[in-house]
C-alpha atoms as a PDB file:
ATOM      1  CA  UNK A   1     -17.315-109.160  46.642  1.00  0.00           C
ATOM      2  CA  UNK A   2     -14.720-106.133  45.948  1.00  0.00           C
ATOM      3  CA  UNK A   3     -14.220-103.074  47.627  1.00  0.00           C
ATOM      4  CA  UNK A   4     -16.869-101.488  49.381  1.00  0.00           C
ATOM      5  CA  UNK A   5     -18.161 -97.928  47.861  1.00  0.00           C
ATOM      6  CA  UNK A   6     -21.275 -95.967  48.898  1.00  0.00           C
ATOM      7  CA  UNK A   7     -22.605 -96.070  45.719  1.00  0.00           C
ATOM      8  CA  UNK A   8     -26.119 -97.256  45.470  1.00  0.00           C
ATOM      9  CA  UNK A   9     -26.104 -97.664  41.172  1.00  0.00           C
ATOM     10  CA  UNK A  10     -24.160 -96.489  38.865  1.00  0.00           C
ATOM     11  CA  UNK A  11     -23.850 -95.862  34.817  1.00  0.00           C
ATOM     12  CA  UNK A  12     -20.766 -95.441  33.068  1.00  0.00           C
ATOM     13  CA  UNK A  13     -20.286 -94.242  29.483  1.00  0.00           C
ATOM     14  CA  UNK A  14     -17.445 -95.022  27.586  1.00  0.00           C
ATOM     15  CA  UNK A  15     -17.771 -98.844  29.080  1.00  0.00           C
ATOM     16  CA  UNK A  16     -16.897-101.222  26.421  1.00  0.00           C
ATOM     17  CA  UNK A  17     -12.963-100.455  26.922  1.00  0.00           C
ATOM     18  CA  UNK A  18      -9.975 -99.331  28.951  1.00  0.00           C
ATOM     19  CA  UNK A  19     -11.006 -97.341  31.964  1.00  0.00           C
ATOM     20  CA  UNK A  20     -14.799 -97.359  31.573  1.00  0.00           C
ATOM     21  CA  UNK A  21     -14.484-101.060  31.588  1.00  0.00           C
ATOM     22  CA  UNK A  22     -12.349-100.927  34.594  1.00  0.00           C
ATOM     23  CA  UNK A  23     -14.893 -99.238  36.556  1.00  0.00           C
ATOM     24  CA  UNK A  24     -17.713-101.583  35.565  1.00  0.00           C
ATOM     25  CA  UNK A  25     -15.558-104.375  36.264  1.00  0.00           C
ATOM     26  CA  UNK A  26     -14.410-102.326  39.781  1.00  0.00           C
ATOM     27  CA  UNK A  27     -18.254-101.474  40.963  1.00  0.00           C
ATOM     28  CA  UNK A  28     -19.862-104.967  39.841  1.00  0.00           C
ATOM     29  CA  UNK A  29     -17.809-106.443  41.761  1.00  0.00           C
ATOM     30  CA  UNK A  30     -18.437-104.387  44.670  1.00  0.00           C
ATOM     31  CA  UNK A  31     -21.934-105.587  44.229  1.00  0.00           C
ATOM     32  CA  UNK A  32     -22.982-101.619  42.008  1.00  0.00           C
ATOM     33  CA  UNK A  33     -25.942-102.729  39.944  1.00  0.00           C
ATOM     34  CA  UNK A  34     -24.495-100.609  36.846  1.00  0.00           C
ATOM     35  CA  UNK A  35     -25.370 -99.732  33.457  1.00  0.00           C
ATOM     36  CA  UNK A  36     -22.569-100.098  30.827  1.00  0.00           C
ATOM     37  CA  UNK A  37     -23.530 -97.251  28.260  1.00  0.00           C
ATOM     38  CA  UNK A  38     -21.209 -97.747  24.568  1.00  0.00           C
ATOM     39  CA  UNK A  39     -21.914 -98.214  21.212  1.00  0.00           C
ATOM     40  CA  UNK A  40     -20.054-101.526  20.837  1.00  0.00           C
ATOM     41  CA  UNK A  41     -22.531-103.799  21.394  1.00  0.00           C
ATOM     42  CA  UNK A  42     -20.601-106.966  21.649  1.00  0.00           C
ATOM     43  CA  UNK A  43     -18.236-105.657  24.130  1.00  0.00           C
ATOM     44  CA  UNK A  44     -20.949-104.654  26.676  1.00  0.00           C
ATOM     45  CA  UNK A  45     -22.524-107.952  26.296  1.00  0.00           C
ATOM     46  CA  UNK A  46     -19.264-109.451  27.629  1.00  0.00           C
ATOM     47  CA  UNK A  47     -18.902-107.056  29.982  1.00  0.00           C
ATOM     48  CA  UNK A  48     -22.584-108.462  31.016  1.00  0.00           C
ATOM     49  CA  UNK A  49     -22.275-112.210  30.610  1.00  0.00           C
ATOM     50  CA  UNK A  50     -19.480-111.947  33.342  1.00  0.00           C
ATOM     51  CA  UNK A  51     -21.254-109.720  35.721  1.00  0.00           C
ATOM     52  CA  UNK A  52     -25.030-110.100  36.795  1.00  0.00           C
ATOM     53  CA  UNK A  53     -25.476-107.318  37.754  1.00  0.00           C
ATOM     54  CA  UNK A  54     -24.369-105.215  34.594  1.00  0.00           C
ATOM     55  CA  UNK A  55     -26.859-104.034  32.275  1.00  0.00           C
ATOM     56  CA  UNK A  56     -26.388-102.780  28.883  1.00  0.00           C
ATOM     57  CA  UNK A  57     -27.068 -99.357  26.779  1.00  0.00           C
ATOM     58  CA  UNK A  58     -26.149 -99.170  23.670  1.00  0.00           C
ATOM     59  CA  UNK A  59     -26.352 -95.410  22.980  1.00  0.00           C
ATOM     60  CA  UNK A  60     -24.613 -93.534  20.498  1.00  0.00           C
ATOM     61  CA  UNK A  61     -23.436 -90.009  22.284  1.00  0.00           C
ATOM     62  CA  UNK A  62     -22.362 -88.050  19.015  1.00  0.00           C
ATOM     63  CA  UNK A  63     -25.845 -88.449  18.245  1.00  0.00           C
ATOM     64  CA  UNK A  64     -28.714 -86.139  20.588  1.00  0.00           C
ATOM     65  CA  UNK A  65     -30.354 -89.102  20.304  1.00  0.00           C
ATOM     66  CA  UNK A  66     -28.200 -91.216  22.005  1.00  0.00           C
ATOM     67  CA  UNK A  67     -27.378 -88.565  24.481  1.00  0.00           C
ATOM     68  CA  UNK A  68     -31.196 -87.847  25.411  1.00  0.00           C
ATOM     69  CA  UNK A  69     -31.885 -91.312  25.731  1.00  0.00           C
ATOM     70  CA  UNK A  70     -28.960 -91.672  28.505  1.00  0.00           C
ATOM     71  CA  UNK A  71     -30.022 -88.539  30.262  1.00  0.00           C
ATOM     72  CA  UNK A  72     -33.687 -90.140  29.993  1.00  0.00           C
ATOM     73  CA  UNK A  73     -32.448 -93.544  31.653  1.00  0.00           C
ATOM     74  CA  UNK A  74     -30.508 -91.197  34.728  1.00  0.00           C
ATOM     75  CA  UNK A  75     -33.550 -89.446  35.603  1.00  0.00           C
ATOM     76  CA  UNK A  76     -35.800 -92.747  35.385  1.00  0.00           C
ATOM     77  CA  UNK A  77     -33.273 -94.656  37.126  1.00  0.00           C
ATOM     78  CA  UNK A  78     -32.622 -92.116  39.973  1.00  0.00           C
ATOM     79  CA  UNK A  79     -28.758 -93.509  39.018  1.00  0.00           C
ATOM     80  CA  UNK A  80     -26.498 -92.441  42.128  1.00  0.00           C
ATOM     81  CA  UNK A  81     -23.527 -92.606  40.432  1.00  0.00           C
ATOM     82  CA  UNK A  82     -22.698 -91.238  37.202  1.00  0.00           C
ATOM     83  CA  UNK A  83     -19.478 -91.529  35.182  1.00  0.00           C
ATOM     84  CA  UNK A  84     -19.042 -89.725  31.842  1.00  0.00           C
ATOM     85  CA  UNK A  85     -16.037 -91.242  30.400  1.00  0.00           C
ATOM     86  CA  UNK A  86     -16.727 -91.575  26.904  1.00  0.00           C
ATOM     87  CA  UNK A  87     -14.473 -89.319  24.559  1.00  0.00           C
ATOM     88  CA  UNK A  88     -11.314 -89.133  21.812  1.00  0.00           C
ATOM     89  CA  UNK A  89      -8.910 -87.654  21.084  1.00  0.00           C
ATOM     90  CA  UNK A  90      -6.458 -86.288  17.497  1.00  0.00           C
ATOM     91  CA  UNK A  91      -2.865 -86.399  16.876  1.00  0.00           C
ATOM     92  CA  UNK A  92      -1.789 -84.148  14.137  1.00  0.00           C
ATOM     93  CA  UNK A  93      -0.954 -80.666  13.224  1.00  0.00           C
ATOM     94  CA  UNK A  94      -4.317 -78.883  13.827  1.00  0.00           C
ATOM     95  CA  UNK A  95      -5.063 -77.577  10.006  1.00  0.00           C
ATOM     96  CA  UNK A  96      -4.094 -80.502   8.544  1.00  0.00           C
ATOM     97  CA  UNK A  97      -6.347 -82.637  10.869  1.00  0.00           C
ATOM     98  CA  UNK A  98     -10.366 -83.319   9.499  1.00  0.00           C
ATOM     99  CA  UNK A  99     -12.839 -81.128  10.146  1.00  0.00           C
ATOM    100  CA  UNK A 100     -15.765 -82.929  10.566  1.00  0.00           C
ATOM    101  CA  UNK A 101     -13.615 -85.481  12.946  1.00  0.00           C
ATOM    102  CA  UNK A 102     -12.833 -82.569  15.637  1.00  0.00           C
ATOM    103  CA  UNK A 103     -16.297 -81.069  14.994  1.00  0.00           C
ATOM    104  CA  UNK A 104     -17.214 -85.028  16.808  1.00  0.00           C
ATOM    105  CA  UNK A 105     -14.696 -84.749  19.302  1.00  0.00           C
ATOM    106  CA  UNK A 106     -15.727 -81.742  20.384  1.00  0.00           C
ATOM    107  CA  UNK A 107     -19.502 -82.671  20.129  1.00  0.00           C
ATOM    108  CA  UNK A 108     -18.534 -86.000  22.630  1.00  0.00           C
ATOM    109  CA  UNK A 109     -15.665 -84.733  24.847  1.00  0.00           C
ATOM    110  CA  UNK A 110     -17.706 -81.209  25.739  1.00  0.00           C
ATOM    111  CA  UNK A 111     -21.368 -81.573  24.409  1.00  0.00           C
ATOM    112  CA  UNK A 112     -22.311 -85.046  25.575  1.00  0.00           C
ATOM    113  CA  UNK A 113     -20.718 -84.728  28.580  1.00  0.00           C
ATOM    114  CA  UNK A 114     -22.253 -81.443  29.928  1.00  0.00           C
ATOM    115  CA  UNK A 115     -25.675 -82.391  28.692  1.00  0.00           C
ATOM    116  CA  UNK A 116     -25.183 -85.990  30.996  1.00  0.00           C
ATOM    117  CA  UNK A 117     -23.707 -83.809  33.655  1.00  0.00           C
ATOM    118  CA  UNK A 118     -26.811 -81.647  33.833  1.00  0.00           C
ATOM    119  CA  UNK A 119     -29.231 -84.544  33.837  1.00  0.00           C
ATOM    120  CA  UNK A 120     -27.523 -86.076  36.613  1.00  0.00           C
ATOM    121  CA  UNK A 121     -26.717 -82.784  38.932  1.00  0.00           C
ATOM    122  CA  UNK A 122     -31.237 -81.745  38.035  1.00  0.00           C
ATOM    123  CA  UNK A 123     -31.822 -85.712  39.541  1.00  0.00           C
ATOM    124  CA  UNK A 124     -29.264 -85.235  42.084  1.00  0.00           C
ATOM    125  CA  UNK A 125     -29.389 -82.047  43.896  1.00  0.00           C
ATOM    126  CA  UNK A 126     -33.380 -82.129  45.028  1.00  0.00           C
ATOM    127  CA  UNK A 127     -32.327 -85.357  46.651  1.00  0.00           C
ATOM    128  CA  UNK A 128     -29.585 -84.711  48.258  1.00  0.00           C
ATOM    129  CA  UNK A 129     -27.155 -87.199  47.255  1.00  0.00           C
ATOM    130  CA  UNK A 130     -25.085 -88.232  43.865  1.00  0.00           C
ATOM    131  CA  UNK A 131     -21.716 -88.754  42.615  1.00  0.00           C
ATOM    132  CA  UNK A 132     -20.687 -87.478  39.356  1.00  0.00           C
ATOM    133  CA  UNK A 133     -17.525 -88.152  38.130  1.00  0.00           C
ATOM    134  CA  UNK A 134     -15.990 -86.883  34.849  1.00  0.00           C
ATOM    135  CA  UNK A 135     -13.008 -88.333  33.093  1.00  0.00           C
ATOM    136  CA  UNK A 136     -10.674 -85.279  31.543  1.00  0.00           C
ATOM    137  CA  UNK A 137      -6.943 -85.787  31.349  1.00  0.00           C
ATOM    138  CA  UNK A 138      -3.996 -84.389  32.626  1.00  0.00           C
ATOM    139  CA  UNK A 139      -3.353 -82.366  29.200  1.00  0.00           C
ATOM    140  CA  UNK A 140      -5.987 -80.304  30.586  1.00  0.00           C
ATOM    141  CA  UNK A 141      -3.627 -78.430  32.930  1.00  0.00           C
ATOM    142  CA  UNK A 142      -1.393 -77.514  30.072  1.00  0.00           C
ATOM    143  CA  UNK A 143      -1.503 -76.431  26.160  1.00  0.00           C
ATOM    144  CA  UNK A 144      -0.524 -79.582  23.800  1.00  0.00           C
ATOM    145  CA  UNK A 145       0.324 -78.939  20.454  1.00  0.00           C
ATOM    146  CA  UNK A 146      -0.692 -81.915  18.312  1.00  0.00           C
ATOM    147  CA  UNK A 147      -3.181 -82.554  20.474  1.00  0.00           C
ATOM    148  CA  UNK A 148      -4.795 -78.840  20.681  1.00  0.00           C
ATOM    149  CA  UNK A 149      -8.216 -79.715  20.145  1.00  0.00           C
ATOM    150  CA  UNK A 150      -7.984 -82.613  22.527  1.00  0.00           C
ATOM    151  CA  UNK A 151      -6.608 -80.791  25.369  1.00  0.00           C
ATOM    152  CA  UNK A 152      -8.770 -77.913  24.531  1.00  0.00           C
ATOM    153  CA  UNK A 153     -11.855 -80.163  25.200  1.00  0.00           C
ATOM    154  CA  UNK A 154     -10.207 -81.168  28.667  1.00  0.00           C
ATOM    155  CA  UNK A 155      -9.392 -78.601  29.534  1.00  0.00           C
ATOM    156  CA  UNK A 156     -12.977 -77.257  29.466  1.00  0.00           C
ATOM    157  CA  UNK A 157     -13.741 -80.576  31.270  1.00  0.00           C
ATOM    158  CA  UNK A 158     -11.490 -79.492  34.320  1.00  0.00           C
ATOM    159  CA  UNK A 159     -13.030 -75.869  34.533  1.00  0.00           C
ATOM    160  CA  UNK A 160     -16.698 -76.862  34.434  1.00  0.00           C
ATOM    161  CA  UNK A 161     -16.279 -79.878  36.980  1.00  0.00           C
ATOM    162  CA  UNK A 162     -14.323 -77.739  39.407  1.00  0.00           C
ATOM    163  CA  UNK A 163     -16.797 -75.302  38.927  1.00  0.00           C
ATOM    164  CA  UNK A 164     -20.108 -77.260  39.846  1.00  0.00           C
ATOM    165  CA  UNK A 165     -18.030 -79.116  42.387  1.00  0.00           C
ATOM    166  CA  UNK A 166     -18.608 -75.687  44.246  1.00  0.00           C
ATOM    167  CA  UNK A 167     -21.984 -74.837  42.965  1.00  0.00           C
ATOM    168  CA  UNK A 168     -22.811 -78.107  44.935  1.00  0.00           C
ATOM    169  CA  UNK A 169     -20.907 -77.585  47.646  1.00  0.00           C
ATOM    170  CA  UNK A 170     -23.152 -78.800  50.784  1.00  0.00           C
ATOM    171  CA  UNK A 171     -25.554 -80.220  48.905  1.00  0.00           C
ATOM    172  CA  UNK A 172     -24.751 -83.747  49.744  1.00  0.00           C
ATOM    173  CA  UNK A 173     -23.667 -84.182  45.865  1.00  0.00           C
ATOM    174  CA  UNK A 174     -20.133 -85.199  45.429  1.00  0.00           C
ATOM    175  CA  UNK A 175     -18.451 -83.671  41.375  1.00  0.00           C
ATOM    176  CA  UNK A 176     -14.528 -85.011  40.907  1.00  0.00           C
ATOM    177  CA  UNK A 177     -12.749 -84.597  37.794  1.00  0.00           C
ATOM    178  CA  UNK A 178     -10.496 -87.858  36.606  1.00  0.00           C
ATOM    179  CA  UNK A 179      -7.115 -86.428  35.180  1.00  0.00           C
ATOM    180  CA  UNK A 180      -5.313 -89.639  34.063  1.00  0.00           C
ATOM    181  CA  UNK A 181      -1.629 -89.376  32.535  1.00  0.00           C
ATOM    182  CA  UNK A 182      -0.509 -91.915  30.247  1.00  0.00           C
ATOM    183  CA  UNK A 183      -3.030 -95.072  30.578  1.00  0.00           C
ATOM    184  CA  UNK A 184      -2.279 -98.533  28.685  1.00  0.00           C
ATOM    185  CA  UNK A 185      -5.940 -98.386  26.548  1.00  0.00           C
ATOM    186  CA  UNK A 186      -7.067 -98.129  23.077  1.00  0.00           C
ATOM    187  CA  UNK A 187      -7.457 -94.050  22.929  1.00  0.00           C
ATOM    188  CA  UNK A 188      -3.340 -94.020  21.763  1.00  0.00           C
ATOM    189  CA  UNK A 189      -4.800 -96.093  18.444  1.00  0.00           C
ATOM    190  CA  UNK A 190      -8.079 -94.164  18.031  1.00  0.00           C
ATOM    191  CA  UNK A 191      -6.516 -91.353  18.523  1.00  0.00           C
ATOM    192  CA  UNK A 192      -3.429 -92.097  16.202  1.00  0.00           C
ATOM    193  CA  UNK A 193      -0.880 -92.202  19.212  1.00  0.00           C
ATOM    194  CA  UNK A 194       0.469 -95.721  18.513  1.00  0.00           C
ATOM    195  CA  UNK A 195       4.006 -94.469  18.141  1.00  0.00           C
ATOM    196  CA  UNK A 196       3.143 -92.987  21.787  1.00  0.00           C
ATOM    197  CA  UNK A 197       3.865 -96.236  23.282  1.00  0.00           C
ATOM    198  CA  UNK A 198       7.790 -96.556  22.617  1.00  0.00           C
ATOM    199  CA  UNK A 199       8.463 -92.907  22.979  1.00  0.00           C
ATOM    200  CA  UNK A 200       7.823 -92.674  26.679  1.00  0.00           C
ATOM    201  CA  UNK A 201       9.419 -95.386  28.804  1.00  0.00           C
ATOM    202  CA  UNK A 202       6.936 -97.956  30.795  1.00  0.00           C
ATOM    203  CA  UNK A 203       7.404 -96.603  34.141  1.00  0.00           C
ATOM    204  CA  UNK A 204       5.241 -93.330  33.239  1.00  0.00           C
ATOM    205  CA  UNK A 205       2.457 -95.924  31.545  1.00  0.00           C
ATOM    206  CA  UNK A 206      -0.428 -96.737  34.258  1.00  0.00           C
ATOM    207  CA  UNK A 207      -3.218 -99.568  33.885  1.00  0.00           C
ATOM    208  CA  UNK A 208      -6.816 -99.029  33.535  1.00  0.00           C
ATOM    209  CA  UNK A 209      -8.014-100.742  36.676  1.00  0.00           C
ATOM    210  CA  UNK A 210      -5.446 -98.359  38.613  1.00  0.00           C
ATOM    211  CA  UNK A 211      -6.966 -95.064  37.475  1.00  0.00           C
ATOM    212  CA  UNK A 212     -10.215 -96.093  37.958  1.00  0.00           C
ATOM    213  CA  UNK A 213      -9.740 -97.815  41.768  1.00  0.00           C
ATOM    214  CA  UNK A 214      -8.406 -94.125  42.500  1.00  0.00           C
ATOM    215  CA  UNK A 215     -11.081 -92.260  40.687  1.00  0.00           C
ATOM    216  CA  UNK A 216     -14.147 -94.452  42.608  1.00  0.00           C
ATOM    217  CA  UNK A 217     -12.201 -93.631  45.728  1.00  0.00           C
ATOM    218  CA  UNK A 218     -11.691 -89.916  44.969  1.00  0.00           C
ATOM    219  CA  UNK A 219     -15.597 -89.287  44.059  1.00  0.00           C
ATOM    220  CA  UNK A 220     -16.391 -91.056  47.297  1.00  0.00           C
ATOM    221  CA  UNK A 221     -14.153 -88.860  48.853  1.00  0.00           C
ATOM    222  CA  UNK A 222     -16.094 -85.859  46.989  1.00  0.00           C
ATOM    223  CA  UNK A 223     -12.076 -84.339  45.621  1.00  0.00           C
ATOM    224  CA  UNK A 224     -12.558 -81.479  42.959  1.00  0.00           C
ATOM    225  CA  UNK A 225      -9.441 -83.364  41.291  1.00  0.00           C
ATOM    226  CA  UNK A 226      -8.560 -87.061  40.955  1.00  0.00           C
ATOM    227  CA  UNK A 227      -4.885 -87.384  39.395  1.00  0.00           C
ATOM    228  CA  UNK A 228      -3.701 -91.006  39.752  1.00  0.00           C
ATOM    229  CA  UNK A 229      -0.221 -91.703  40.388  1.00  0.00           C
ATOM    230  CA  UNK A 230       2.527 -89.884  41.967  1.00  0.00           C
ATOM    231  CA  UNK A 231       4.326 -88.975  38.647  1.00  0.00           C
ATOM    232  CA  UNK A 232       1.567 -87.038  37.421  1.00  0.00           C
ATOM    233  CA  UNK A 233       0.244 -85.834  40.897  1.00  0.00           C
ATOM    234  CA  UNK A 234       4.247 -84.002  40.788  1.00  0.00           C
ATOM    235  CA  UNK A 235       3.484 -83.115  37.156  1.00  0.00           C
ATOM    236  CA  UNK A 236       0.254 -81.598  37.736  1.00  0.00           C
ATOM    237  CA  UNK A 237       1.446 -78.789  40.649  1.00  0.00           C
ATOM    238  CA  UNK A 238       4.360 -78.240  38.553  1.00  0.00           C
ATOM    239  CA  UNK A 239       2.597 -77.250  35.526  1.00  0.00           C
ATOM    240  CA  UNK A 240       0.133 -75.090  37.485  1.00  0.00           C
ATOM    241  CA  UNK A 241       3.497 -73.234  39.040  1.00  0.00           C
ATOM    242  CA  UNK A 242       5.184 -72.830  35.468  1.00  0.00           C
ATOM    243  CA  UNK A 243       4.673 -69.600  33.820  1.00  0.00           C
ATOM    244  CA  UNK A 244       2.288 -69.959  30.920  1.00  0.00           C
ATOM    245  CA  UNK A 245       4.977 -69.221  27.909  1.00  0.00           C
ATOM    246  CA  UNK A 246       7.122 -71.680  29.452  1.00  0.00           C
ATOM    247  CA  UNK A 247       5.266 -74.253  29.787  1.00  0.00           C
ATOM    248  CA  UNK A 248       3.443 -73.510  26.162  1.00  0.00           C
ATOM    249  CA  UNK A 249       7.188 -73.589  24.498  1.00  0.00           C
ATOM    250  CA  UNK A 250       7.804 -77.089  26.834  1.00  0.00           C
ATOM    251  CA  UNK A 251       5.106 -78.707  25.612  1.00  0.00           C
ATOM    252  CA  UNK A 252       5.873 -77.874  22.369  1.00  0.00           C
ATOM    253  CA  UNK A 253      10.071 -79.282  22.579  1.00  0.00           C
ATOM    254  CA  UNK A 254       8.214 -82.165  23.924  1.00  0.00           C
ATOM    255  CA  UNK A 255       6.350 -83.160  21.124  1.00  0.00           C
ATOM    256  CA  UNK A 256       8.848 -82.944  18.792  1.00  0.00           C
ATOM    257  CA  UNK A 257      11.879 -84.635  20.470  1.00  0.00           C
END
């Protein structure tokens, strides 16, 4: 048996890989009867095979099928924990990038995500009780230019989950927003970031399991914000202190050194 959490179930999209996986690995083993929501099939049915107490969903959320049929399962479920984590990101030069690609990332990173969110907070608030928890990034706090539409959609997840953290305020329902740095996963290769790895050295890289045993601990502890590690914690209030321009032209030099 892991760590204890107050969670009574739980259903995390985005499961089948880097920190979704981590936090169906973290609550099964805290004895979370959770459903693993992805469209990789044969990943969830490992994820499964190890864990009894894992079910699978395979749900396709750039689809409103996919999505309905997850918000569907929340509200029959009563799930007490929710955990949209699904998403992608693009590298590139924004008008050289393809259309219909960031039309998708938009549709997952914003559209999914506040259509779950909803579902859960409608289930959650007349009870009393729920955790929501919604994975962003720490290029929300900042612009990122080769990563604009990326960013863009974090940033958007950082405002709304920050906002109905509030709205909820007192109503036993706990909303955190995950803002991970640099995390050793597959995004940097979906997202065409493999050169990523050697260009920042290991000590600003986290693991998987670490974000996500901070962000189960941080929705527990009902924080607006969950930034893991102390590198980005420091980055974070720096970058909210940093004059707009400033930082814009930073992020810019950064991206091109």
């Amino acid at each position: 048996m892991g760590t204890k959490y107050p969670f009574t179930s739980a259903l995390v999209t985005g499961a089948s890989s880097g920190i979704g996986e981590a936090l169906v690995e973290l609550l099964a083993e805290a004895g979370v009867p959770t459903v693993a929501v992805a469209r990789r099939k044969d990943r969830l049915d490992a994820l499964a095979d190890r864990y009894d107490n894992v079910t699978v969903m395979v749900a396709d959320l750039e689809t409103q099928q996919g999505v309905r049929a997850v918000c569907d399962r929340i509200a029959a479920d009563g799930t007490d924990l929710v955990v949209n984590n699904a998403g992608f990101g693009t590298s590139g030069t924004f008008h050289t990038l393809e259309a219909d690609r960031l039309d998708r990332e938009v549709r997952l990173n914003v559209g999914a995500l506040t259509r779950i969110s909803h579902a859960a907070l409608a289930m959650m608030v007349p009870r009393k009780r729920g955790y929501l928890l919604n994975v962003s990034s720490v290029a929300s706090f900042q612009p990122a230019p080769d990563l604009a539409v990326y960013a863009a959609t974090k940033a958007y997840v950082t405002s709304f989950s920050e906002s109905i953290h509030e709205e909820v305020r007192g109503e036993g329902v706990h909303v955190t927003a995950l803002c991970p740095g640099l995390t050793r996963t597959e995004f940097i290769d979906v997202s065409n970031m493999s050169g990523e790895r050697t260009d920042f050295p290991s000590f600003v890289w986290m693991e998987a399991k670490e974000v996500a045993v901070e962000a189960l601990n941080d929705v527990a502890k009902n924080r607006a914000l969950s930034v893991p590690g102390m590198i980005y914690k420091s980055l974070s209030l720096a970058s909210s202190m940093t004059p707009r321009g400033i930082a814009r032209r930073l992020s810019g030099m950064v991206r091109r050194a």
